[in-house]
Protein backbone atom coordinates (compact mmCIF):
# COMPACT_ATOMS: atom_id res chain seq x y z
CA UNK A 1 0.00 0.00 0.00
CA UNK A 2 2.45 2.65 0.69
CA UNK A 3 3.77 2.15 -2.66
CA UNK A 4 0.72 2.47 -4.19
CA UNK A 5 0.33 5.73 -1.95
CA UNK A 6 3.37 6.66 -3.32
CA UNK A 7 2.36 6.16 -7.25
CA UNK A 8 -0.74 8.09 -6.43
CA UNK A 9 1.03 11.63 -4.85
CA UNK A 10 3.40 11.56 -7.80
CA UNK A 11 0.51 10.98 -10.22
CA UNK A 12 -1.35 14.28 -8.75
CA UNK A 13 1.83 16.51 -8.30
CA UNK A 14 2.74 15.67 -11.96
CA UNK A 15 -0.88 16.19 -13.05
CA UNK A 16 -0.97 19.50 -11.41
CA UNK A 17 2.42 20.05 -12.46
CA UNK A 18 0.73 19.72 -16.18
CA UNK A 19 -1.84 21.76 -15.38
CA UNK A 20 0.00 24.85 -13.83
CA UNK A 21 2.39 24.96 -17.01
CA UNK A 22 -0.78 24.34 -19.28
CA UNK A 23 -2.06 27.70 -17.65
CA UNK A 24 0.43 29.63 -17.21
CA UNK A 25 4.17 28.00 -18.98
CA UNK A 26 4.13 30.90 -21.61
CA UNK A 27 2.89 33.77 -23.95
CA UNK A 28 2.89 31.30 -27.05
CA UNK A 29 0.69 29.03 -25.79
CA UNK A 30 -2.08 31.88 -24.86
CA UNK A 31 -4.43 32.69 -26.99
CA UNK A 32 -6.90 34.17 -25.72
CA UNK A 33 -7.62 37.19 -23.67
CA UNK A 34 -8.11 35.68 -19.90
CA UNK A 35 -4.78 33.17 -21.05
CA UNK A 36 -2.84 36.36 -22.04
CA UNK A 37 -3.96 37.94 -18.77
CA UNK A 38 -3.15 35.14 -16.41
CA UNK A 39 0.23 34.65 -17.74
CA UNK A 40 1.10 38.72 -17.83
CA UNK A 41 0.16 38.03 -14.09
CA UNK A 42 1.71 35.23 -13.42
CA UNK A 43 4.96 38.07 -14.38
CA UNK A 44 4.13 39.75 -11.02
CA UNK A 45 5.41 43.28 -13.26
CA UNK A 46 5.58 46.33 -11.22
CA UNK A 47 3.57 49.43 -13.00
CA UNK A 48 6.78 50.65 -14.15
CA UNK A 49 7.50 47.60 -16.06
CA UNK A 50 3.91 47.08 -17.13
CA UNK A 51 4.21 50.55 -18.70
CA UNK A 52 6.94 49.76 -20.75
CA UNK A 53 5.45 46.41 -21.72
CA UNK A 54 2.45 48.35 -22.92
CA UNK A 55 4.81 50.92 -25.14
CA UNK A 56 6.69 47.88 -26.68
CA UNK A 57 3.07 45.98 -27.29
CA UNK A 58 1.93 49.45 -28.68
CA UNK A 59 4.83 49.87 -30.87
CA UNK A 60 4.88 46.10 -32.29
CA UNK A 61 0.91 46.58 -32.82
CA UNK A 62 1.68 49.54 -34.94
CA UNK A 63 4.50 47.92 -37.16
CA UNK A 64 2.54 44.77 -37.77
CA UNK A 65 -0.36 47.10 -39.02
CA UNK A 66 1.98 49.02 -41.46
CA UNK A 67 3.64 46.24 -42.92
CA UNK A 68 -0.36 45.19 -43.59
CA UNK A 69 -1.48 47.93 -44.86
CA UNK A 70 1.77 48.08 -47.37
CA UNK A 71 0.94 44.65 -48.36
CA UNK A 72 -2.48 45.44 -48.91
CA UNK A 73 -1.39 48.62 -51.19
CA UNK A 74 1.02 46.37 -52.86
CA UNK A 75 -1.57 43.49 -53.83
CA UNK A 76 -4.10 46.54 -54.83
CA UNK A 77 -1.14 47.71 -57.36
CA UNK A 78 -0.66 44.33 -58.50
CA UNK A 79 -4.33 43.95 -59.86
CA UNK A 80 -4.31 47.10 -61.30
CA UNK A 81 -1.08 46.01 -63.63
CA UNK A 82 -3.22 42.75 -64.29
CA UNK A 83 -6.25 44.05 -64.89
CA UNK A 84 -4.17 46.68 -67.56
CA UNK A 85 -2.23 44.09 -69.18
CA UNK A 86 -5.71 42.03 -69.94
CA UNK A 87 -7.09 45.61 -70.97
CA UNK A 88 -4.33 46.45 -73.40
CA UNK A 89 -3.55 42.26 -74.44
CA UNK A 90 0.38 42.57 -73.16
CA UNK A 91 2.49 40.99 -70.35
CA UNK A 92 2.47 41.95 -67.42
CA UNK A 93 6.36 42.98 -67.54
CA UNK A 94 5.30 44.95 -70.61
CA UNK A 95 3.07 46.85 -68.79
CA UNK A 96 5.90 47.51 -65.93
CA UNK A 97 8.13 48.44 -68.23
CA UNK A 98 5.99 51.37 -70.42
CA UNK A 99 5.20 52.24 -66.44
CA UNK A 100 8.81 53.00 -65.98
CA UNK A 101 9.31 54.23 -68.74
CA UNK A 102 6.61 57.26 -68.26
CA UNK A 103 8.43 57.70 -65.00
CA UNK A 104 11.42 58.37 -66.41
CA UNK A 105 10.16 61.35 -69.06
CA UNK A 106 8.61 63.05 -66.02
C-alpha cells in the first residue's frame, strides 16, 4: 500500500504540475484574452515595467499594421497592372516596363 500511496502523490503533483504549465508556462501558448492575462500576471510586473510592456506591445501593434497595410497597397497595385495588361492584351512585364518608362520622361 504505501507504494501504491506513493504512485498516487506523484501521479497528482505531476498532473498539477501539467496543469500549472498548461495555464500559465508561456505567452505562445495563450491565446486568448483571460490566457494572455493570467500569464502577464503570473509576471508579477511592477507598473513601471507594465508601462513599458504596454509601449513595446503598442509599438509592435503599430509595425505589424503598417507592414499590412503596405501589403495590402502592394496586392491593390498588382491587380491594377493585371487588370491593364488584360485591358491592353500585353504581359504583365510589358506593362511595368511602359510604367517606368513614363516615370522616367517626367
Amino acid at each position: 500500500m504505501n507504494q501504491t500511496d506513493e504512485l498516487n502523490h506523484a501521479i497528482a503533483a505531476l498532473d498539477k504540475y501539467g496543469y500549472d504549465k498548461k495555464n500559465t508556462s508561456g505567452l505562445e501558448q495563450a491565446r486568448t484574452h483571460n490566457q494572455m492575462e493570467t500569464y502577464l500576471t503570473s509576471l508579477d510586473y511592477n507598473l513601471r515595467r507594465l508601462l513599458i510592456l504596454q509601449e513595446v506591445v503598442n509599438k509592435l501593434v503599430d509595425d505589424e499594421k503598417h507592414k499590412q497595410r503596405q501589403q495590402e497597397l502592394l496586392q491593390t497595385y498588382r491587380t491594377k497592372i493585371i487588370h491593364l495588361s488584360r485591358e491592353y492584351e500585353i504581359t504583365f512585364d510589358q506593362v511595368v516596363a511602359i510604367m517606368q518608362q513614363q516615370a522616367e520622361k517626367r
